[in-house]
Each structure stands twice: as C-alpha cells, then as structure tokens.
N, C-alpha and C. Protein backbone atom coordinates (compact mmCIF):
# COMPACT_ATOMS: atom_id res chain seq x y z
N UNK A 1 0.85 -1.17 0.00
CA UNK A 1 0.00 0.00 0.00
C UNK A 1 0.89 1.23 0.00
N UNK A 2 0.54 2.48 -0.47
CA UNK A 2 1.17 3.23 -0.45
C UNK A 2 0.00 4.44 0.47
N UNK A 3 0.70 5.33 1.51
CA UNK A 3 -0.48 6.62 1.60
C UNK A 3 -0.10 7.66 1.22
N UNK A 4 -1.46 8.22 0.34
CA UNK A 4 -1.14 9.62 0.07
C UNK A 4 -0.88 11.09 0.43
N UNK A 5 0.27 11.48 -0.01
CA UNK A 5 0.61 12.71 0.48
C UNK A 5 0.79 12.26 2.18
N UNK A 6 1.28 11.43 2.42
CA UNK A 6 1.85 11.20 3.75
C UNK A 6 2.28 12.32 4.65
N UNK A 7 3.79 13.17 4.11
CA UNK A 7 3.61 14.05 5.27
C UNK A 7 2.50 14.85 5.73
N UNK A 8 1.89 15.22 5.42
CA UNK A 8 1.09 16.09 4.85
C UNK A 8 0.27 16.01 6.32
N UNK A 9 -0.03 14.77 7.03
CA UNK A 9 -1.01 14.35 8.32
C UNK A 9 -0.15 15.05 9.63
N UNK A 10 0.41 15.15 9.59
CA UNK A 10 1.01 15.51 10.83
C UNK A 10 1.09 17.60 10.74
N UNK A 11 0.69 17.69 11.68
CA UNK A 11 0.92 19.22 12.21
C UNK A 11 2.35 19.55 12.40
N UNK A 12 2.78 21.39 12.06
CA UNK A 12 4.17 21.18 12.46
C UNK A 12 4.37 21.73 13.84
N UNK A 13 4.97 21.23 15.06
CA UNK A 13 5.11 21.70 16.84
C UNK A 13 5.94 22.97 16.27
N UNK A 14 6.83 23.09 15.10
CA UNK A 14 8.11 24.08 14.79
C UNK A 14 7.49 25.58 14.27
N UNK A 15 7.84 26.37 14.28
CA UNK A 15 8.15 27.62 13.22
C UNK A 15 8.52 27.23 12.20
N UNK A 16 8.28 27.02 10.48
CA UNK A 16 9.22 26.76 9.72
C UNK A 16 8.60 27.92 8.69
N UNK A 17 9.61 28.51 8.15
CA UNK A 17 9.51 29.64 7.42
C UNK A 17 10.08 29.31 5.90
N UNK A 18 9.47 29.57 4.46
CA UNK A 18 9.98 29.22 3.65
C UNK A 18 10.20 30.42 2.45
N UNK A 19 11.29 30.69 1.40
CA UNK A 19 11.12 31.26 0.62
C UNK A 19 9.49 31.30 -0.41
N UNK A 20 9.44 32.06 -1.12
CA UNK A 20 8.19 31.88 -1.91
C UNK A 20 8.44 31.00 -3.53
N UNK A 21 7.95 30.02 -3.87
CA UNK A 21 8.03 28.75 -4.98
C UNK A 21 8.47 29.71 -6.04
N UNK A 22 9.39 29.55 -6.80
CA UNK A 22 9.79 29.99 -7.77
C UNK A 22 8.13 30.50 -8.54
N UNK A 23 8.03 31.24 -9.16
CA UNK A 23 7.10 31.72 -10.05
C UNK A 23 6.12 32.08 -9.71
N UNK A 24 5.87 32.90 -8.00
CA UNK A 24 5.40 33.40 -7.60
C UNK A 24 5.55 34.62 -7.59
N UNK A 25 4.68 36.37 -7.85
CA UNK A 25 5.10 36.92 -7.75
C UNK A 25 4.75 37.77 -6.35
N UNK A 26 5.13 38.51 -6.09
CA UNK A 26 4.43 39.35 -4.81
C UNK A 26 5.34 41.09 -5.52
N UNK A 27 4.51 41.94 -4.51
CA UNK A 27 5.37 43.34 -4.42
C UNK A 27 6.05 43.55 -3.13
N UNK A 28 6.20 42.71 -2.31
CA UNK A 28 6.86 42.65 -1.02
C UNK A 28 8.32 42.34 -1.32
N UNK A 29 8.97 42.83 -1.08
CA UNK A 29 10.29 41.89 -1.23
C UNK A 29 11.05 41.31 -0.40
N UNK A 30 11.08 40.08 -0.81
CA UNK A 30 12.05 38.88 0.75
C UNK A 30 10.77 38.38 1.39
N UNK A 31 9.69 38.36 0.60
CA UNK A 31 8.31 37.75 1.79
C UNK A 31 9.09 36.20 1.91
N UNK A 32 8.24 35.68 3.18
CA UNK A 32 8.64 34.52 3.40
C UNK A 32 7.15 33.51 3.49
N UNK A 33 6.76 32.65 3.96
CA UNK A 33 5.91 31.96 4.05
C UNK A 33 6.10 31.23 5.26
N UNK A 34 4.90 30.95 6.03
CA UNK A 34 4.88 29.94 7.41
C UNK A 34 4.40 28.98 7.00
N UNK A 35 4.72 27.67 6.75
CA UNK A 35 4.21 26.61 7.05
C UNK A 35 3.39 25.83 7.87
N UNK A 36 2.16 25.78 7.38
CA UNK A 36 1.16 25.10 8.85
C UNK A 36 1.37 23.37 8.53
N UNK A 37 1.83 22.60 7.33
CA UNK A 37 2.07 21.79 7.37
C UNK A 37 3.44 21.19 7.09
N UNK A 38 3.95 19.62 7.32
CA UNK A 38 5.37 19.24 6.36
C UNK A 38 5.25 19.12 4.82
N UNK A 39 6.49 19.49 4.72
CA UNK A 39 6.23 19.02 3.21
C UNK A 39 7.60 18.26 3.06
N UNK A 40 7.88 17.80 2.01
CA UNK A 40 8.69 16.57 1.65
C UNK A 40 9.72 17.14 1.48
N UNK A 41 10.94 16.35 2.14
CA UNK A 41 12.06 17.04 2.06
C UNK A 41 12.91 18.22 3.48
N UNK A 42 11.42 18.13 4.27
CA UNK A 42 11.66 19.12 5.88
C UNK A 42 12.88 18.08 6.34
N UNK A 43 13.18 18.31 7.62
CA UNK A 43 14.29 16.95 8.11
C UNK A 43 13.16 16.47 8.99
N UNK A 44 12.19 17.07 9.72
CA UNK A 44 11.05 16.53 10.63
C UNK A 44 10.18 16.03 9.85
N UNK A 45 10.02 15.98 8.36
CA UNK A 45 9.00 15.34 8.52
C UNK A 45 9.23 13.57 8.42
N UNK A 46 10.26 13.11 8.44
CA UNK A 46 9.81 12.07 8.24
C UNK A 46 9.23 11.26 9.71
N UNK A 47 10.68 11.86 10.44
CA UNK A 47 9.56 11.40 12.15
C UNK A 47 8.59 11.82 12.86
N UNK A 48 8.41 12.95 11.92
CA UNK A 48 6.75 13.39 12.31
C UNK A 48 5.53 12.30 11.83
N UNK A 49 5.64 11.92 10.50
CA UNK A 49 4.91 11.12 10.35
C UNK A 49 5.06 9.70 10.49
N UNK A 50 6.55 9.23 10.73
CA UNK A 50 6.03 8.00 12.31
C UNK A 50 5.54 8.09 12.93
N UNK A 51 6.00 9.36 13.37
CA UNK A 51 4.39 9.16 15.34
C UNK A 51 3.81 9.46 14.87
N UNK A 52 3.13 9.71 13.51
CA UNK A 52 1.55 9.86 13.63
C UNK A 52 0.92 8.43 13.47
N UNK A 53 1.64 7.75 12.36
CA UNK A 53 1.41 5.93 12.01
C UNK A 53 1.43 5.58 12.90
N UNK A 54 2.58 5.69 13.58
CA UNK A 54 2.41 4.40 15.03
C UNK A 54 1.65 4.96 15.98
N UNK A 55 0.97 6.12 16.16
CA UNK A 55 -0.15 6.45 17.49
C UNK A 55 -1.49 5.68 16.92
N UNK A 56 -1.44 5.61 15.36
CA UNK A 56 -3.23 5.14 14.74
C UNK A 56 -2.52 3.75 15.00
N UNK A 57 -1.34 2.98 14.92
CA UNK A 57 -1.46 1.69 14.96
C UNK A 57 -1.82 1.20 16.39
N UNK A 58 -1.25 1.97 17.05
CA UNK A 58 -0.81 1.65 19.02
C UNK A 58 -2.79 1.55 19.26
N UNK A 59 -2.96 2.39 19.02
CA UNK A 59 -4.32 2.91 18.82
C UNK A 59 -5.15 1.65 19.02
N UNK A 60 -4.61 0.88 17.89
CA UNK A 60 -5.76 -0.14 16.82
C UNK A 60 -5.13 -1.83 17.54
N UNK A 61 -4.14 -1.47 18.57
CA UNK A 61 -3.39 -2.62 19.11
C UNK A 61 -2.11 -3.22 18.36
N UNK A 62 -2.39 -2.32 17.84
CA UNK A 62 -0.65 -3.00 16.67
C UNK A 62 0.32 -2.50 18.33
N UNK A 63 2.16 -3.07 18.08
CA UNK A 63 2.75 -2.94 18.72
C UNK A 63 3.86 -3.37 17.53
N UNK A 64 5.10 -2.81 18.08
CA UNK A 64 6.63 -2.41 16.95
C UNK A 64 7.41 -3.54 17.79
N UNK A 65 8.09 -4.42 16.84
CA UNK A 65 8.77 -5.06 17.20
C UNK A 65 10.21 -4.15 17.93
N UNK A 66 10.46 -5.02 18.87
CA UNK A 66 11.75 -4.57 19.95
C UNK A 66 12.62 -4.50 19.32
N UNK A 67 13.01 -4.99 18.04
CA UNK A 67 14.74 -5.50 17.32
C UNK A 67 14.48 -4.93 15.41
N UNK A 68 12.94 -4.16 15.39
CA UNK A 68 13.17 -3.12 13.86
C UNK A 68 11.71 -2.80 14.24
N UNK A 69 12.04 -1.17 14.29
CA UNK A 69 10.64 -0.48 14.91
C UNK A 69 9.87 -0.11 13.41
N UNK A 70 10.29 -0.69 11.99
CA UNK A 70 9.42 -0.47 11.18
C UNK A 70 8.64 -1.25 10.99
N UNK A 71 8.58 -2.98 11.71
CA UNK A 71 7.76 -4.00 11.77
C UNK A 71 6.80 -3.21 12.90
N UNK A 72 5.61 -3.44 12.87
CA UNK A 72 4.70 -3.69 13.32
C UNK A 72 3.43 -5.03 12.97
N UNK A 73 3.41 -5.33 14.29
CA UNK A 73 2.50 -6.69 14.70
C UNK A 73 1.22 -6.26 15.23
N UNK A 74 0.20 -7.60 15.24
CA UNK A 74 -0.56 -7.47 15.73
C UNK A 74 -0.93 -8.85 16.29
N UNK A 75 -1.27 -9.60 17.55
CA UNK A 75 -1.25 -11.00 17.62
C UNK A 75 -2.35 -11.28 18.60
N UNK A 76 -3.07 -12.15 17.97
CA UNK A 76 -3.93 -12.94 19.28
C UNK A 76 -4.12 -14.01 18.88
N UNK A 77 -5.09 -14.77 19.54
CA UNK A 77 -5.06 -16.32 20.26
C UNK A 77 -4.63 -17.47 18.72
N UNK A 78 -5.32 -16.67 17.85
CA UNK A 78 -5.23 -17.57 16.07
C UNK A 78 -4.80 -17.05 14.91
N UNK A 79 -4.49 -15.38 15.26
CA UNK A 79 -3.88 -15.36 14.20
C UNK A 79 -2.91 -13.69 14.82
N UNK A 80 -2.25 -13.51 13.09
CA UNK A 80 -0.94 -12.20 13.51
C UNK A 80 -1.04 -11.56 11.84
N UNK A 81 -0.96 -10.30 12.25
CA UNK A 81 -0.79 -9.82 11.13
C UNK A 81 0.44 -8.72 11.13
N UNK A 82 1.15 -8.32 10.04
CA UNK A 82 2.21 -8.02 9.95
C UNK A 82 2.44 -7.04 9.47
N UNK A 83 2.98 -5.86 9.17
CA UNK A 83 3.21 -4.75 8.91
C UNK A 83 4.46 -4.13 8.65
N UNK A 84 5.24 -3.65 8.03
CA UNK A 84 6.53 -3.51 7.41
C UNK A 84 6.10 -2.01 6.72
N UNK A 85 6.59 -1.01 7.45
CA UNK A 85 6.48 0.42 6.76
C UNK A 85 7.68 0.73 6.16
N UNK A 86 8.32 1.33 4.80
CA UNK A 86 9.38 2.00 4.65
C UNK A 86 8.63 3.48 4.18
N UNK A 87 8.91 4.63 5.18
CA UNK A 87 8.39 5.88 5.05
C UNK A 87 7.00 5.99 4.57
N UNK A 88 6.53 5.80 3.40
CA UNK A 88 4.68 6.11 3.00
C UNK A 88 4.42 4.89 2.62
N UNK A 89 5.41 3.46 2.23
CA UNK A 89 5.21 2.49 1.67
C UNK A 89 5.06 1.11 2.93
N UNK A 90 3.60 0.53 2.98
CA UNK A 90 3.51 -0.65 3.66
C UNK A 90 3.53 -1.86 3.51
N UNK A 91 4.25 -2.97 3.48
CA UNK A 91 3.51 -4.23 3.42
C UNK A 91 2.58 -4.65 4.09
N UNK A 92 1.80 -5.61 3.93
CA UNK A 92 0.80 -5.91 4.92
C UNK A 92 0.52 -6.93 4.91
N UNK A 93 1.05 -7.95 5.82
CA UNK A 93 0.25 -9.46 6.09
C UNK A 93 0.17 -10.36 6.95
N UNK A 94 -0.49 -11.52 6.75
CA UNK A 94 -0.76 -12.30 8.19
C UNK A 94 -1.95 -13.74 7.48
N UNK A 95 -2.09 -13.99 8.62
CA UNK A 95 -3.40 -15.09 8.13
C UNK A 95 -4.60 -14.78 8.90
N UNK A 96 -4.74 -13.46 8.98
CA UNK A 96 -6.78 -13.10 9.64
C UNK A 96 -6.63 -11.82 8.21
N UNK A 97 -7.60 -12.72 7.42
CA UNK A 97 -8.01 -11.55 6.70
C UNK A 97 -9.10 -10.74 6.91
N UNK A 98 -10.27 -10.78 7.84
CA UNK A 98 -10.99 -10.07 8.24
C UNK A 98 -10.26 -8.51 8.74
N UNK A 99 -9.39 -9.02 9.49
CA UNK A 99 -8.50 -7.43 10.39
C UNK A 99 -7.58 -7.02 9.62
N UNK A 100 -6.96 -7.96 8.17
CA UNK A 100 -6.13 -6.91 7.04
C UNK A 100 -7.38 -6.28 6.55
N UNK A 101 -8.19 -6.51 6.20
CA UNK A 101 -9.46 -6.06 5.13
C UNK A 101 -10.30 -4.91 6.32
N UNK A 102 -10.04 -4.52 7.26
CA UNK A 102 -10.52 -3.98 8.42
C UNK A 102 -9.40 -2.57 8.48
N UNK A 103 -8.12 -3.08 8.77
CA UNK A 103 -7.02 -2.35 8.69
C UNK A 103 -6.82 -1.34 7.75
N UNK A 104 -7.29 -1.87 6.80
CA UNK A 104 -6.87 -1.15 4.87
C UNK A 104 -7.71 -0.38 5.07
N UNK A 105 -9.11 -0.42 5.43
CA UNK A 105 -10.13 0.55 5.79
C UNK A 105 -10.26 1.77 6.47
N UNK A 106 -9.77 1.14 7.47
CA UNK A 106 -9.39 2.06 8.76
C UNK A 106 -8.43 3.09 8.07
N UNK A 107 -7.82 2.36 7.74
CA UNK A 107 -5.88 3.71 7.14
C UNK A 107 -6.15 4.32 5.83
N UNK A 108 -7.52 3.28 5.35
CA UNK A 108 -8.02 4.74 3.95
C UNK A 108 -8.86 5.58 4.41
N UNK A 109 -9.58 5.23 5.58
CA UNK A 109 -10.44 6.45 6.27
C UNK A 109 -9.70 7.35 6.71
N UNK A 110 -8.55 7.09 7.53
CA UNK A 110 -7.87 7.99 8.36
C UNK A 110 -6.81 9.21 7.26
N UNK A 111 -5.88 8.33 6.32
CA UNK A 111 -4.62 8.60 5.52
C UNK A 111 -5.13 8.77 4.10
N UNK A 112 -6.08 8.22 3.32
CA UNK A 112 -6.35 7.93 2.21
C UNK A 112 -5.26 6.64 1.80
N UNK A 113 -5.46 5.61 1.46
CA UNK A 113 -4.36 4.81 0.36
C UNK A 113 -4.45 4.56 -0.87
N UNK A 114 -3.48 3.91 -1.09
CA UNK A 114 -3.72 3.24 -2.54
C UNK A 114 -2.74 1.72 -2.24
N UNK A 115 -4.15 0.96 -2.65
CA UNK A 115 -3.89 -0.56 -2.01
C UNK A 115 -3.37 -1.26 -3.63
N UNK A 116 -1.93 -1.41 -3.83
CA UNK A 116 -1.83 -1.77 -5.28
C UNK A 116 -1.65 -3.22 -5.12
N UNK A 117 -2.39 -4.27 -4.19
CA UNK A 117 -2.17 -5.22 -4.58
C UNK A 117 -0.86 -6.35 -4.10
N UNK A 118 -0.86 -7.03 -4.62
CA UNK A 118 0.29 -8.00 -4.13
C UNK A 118 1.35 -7.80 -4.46
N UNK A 119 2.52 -7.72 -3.91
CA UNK A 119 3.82 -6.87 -3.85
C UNK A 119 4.23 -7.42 -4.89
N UNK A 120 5.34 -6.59 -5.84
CA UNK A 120 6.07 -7.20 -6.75
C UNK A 120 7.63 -6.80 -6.65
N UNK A 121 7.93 -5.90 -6.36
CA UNK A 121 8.89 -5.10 -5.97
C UNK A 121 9.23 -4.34 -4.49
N UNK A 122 10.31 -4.14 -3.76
CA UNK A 122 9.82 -3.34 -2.64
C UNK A 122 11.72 -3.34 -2.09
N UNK A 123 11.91 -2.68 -2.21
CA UNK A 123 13.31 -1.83 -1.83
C UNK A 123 14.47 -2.69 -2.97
N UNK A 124 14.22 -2.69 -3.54
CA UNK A 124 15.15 -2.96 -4.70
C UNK A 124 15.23 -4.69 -4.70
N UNK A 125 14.23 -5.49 -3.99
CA UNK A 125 13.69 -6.72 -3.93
C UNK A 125 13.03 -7.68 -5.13
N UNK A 126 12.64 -8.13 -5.61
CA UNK A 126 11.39 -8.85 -6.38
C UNK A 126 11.49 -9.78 -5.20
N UNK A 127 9.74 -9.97 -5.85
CA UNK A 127 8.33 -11.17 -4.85
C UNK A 127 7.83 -11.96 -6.29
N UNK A 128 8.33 -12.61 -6.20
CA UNK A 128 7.84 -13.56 -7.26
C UNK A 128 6.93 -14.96 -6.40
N UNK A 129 5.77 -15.08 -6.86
CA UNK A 129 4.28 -15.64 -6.39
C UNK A 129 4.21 -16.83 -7.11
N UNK A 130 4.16 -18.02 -6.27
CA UNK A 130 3.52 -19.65 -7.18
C UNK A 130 2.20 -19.21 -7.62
N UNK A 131 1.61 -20.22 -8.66
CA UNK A 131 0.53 -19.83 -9.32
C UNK A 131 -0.50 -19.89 -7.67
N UNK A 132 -0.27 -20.65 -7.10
CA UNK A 132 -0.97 -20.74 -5.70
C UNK A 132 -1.09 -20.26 -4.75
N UNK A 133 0.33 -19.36 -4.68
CA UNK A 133 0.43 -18.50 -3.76
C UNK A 133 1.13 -18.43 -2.42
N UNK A 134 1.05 -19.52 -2.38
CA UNK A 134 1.82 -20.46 -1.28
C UNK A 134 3.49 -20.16 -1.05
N UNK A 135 3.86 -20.37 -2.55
CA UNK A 135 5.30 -19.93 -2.11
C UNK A 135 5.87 -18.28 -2.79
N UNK A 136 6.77 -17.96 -2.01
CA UNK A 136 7.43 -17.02 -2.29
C UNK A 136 8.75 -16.99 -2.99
N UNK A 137 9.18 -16.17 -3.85
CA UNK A 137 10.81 -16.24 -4.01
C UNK A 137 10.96 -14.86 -3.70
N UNK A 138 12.21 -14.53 -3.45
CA UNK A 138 13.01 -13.23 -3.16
C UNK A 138 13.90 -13.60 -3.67
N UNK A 139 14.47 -12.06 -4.89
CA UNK A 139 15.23 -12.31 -5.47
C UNK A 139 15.40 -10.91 -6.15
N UNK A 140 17.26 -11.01 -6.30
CA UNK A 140 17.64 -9.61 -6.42
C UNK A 140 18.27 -9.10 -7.70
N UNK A 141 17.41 -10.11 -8.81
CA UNK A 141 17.88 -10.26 -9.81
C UNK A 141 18.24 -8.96 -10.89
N UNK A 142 17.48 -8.23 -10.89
CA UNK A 142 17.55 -6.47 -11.17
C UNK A 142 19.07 -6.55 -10.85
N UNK A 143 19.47 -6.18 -9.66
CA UNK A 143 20.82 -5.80 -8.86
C UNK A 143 22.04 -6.40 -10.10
N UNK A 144 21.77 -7.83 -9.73
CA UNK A 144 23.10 -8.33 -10.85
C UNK A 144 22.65 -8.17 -12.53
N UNK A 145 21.56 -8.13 -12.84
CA UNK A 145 21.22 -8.03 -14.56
C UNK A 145 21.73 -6.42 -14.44
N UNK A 146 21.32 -5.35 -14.10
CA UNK A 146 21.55 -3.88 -14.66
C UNK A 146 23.11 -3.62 -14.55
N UNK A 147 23.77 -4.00 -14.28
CA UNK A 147 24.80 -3.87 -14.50
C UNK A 147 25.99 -5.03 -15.50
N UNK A 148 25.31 -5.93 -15.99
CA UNK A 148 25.94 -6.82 -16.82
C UNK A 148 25.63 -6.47 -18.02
C-alpha cells in the first residue's frame, strides 16, 4: 500500500519559514511563508509522520517489534498480522483476513491509500508468487542483470 501525500497528516510543533516557490510573484520583497504543514524534504517530517502511524497503529493494538521499529504486529489467540512500513510504503500481512481487510479501511479512512495489490517489488527486492500463492521467491535479480 502506499499513503497519500503522507507528510502532509502531521501538524508542524516548529516555526518553519519558507522562501516563496519559484514563479510566484508578490510586491513585497524577501516575503517569506509559514508553514502550517510538512512538506517533503523538511528533516522533521519524516519522524513526524512516524508518530503519527504508530499512534493510529498503538491505537488499533498493533505494537513495533523490539529489534526493527518499522515492523509492526498485531497477535492474538489464532492469528498475527504483519506490517513492514518503509516511510509512506507498507507491506501488509498475516493469516486473519478479516483485520487486514478492516485495517486497509481504517488507514483509507484515516490517511487515504492506494492498495496496489500484491507486492512485486519493494526496496530494490522482487516477490515472485507460485501460481498458488503459497510460495514465495526473493530475489535480487535487477541488482546483478543492470549492471551486466
């Protein structure tokens, strides 16, 4: 899944003051602009919008693994579902599909997403899928082909 315009959810606690976008004009000269939100590229925003993800997950009972705080879990008596954020980009899985199909909901109500489906790519990775589904390959085949 990806969410849109990610920084964008979080408020800024800072002052941040910005020049005016190229091809703006004004008769002021040296105006500056205040920022009421992040925008891409701040140095806060990217851990601004962790704590905003992980307060809706903590929220919803998710909890961050102790040993990579971009996993997030969720576990009870029969099943776990799984969560893997890199910045706006999530994986998402487990074996209760009621609470993935619950989850996706929840984070398009809250974030807006865009749910593209079953991974094919994801940090310079391939997910290659049995016709069944069952098995997985990982494989970094990109890496050694683009350069041969």
């Amino acid at each position: 899944m990806d969410i849109n315009n990610a920084f964008l959810h979080r408020d800024l606690h800072e002052e941040i003051y910005m020049r005016l976008p190229q091809g703006v004009q004004t008769i002021i000269p040296n105006l500056v602009c205040k920022l009421r939100k992040f925008l891409y590229g701040l140095k806060q925003a990217s851990r601004q919008w962790y704590a905003k993800l992980s307060d809706v997950l903590f929220q919803r009972g998710y909890k961050h693994s102790a040993n990579d705080y971009s996993l997030f879990y969720k576990q009870s008596k029969d099943s776990v579902v799984f969560l893997v954020i890199y910045v706006d980009d999530i994986l998402l899985t487990g074996n209760d599909e009621l609470e993935i199909t619950s989850l996706k909901s929840f984070l398009d109500d809250t974030f807006k997403i865009k749910d593209l489906g079953y991974v094919h790519y994801f940090l310079g990775i391939e997910i290659l899928r049995s016709d069944q589904g069952l098995l997985l390959l990982l494989t970094e085949r990109k890496f050694t082909m683009d350069p041969l």
